[in-house]
Protein backbone atom coordinates (compact mmCIF):
# COMPACT_ATOMS: atom_id res chain seq x y z
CA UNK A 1 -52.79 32.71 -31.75
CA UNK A 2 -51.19 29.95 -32.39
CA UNK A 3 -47.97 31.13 -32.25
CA UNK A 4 -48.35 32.14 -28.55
CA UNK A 5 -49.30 29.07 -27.61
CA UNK A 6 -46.34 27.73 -28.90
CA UNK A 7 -44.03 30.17 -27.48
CA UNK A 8 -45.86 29.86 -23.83
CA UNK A 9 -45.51 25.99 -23.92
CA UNK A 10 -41.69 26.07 -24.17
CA UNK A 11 -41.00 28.50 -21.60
CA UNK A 12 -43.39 26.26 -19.21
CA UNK A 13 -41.34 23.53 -20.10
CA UNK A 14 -37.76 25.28 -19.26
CA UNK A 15 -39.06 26.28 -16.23
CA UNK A 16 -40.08 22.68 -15.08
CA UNK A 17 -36.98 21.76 -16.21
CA UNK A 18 -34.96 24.68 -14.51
CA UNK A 19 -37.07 23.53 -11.00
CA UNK A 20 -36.30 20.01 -11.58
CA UNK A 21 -32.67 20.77 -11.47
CA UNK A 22 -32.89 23.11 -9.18
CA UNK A 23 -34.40 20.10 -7.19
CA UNK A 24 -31.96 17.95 -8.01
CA UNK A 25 -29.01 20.01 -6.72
CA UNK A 26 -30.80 20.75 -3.24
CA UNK A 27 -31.00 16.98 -2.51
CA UNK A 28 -27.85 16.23 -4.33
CA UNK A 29 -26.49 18.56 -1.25
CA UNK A 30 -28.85 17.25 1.65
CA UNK A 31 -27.32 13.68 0.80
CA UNK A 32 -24.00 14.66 0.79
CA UNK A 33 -24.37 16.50 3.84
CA UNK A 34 -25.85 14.13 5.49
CA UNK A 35 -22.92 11.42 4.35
CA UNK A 36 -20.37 13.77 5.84
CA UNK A 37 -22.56 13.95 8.66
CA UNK A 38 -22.53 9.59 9.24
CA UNK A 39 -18.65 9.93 8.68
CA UNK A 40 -18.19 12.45 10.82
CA UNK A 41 -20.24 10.22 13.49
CA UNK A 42 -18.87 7.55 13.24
CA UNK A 43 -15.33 9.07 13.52
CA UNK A 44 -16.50 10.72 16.82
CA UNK A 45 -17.49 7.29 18.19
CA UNK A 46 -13.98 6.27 16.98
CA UNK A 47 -13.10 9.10 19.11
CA UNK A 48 -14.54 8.45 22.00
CA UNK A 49 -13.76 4.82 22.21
CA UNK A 50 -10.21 5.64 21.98
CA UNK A 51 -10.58 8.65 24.95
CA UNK A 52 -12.12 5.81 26.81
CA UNK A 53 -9.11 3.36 26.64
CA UNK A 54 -6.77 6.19 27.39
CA UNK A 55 -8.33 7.10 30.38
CA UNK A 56 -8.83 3.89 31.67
CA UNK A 57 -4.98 3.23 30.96
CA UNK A 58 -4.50 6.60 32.56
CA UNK A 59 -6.43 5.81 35.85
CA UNK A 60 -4.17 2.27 35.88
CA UNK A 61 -1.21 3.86 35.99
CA UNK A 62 -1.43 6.14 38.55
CA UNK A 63 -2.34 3.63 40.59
CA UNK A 64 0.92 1.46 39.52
CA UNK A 65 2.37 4.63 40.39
CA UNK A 66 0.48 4.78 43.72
CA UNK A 67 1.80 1.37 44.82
CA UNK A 68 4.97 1.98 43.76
CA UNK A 69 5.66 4.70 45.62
CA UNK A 70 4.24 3.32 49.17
CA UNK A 71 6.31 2.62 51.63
CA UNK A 72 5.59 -1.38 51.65
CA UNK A 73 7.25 -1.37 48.56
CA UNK A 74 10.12 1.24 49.28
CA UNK A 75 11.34 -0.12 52.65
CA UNK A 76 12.82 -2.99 51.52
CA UNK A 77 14.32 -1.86 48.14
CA UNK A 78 16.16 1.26 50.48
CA UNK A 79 16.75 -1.64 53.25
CA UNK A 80 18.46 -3.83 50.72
CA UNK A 81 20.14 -1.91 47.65
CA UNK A 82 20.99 1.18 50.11
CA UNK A 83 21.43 -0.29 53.44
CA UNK A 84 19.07 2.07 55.35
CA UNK A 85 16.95 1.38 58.22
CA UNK A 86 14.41 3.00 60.06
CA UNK A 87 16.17 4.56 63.61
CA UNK A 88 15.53 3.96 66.60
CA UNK A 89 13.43 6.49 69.14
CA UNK A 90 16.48 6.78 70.99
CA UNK A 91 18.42 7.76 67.66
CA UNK A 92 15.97 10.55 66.26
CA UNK A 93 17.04 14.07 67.35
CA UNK A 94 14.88 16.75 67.11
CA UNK A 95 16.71 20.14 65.81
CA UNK A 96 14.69 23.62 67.03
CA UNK A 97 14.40 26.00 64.88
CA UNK A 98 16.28 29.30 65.73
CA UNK A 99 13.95 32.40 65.80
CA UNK A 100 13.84 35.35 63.58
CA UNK A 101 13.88 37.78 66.01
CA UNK A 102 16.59 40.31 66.20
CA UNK A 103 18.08 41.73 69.89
């Protein structure tokens, strides 16, 4: 009897051990997920931040572009580097279109 006692007790004790590591893996893995997880949040923040500036930049210049392209600011360069001018009424002729239709 003695004997089985014996032999009982250290399979009790390799299977607390064996559950002990098995415990020890599982939350070796939920902290490392959970470290990739903070990385991978604060990298997405990063992210963000950066899709913020670029918009903002983005939004800015279109509307350099949008001032640059009015005609308060084109008039005079055409007036001065091309010597154009806006015509008179009495100089604007109006052209008809001919029709498609065939005799």
């Amino acid at each position: 009897m003695a004997k089985g006692r014996v032999a009982g007790r250290g399979s009790g004790r390799l299977r607390f051990v064996l559950v002990l590591l098995g415990f020890l893996v599982v939350a070796m893995g939920v902290i490392l997920r959970r470290t990739y997880g903070i990385a991978a949040a604060r990298e997405l923040k990063r992210l963000d931040a950066q899709r913020d500036t670029l918009v903002a930049e983005r939004l800015r210049l279109e509307a350099d572009i949008r001032a640059a392209a009015s005609r308060a600011t084109l008039q005079p360069i055409a007036e001065q580097r091309l010597q154009m001018r806006v015509p008179a009424d009495s100089q604007v002729i109006i052209l008809t279109r001919p029709s498609n239709e065939r005799p």
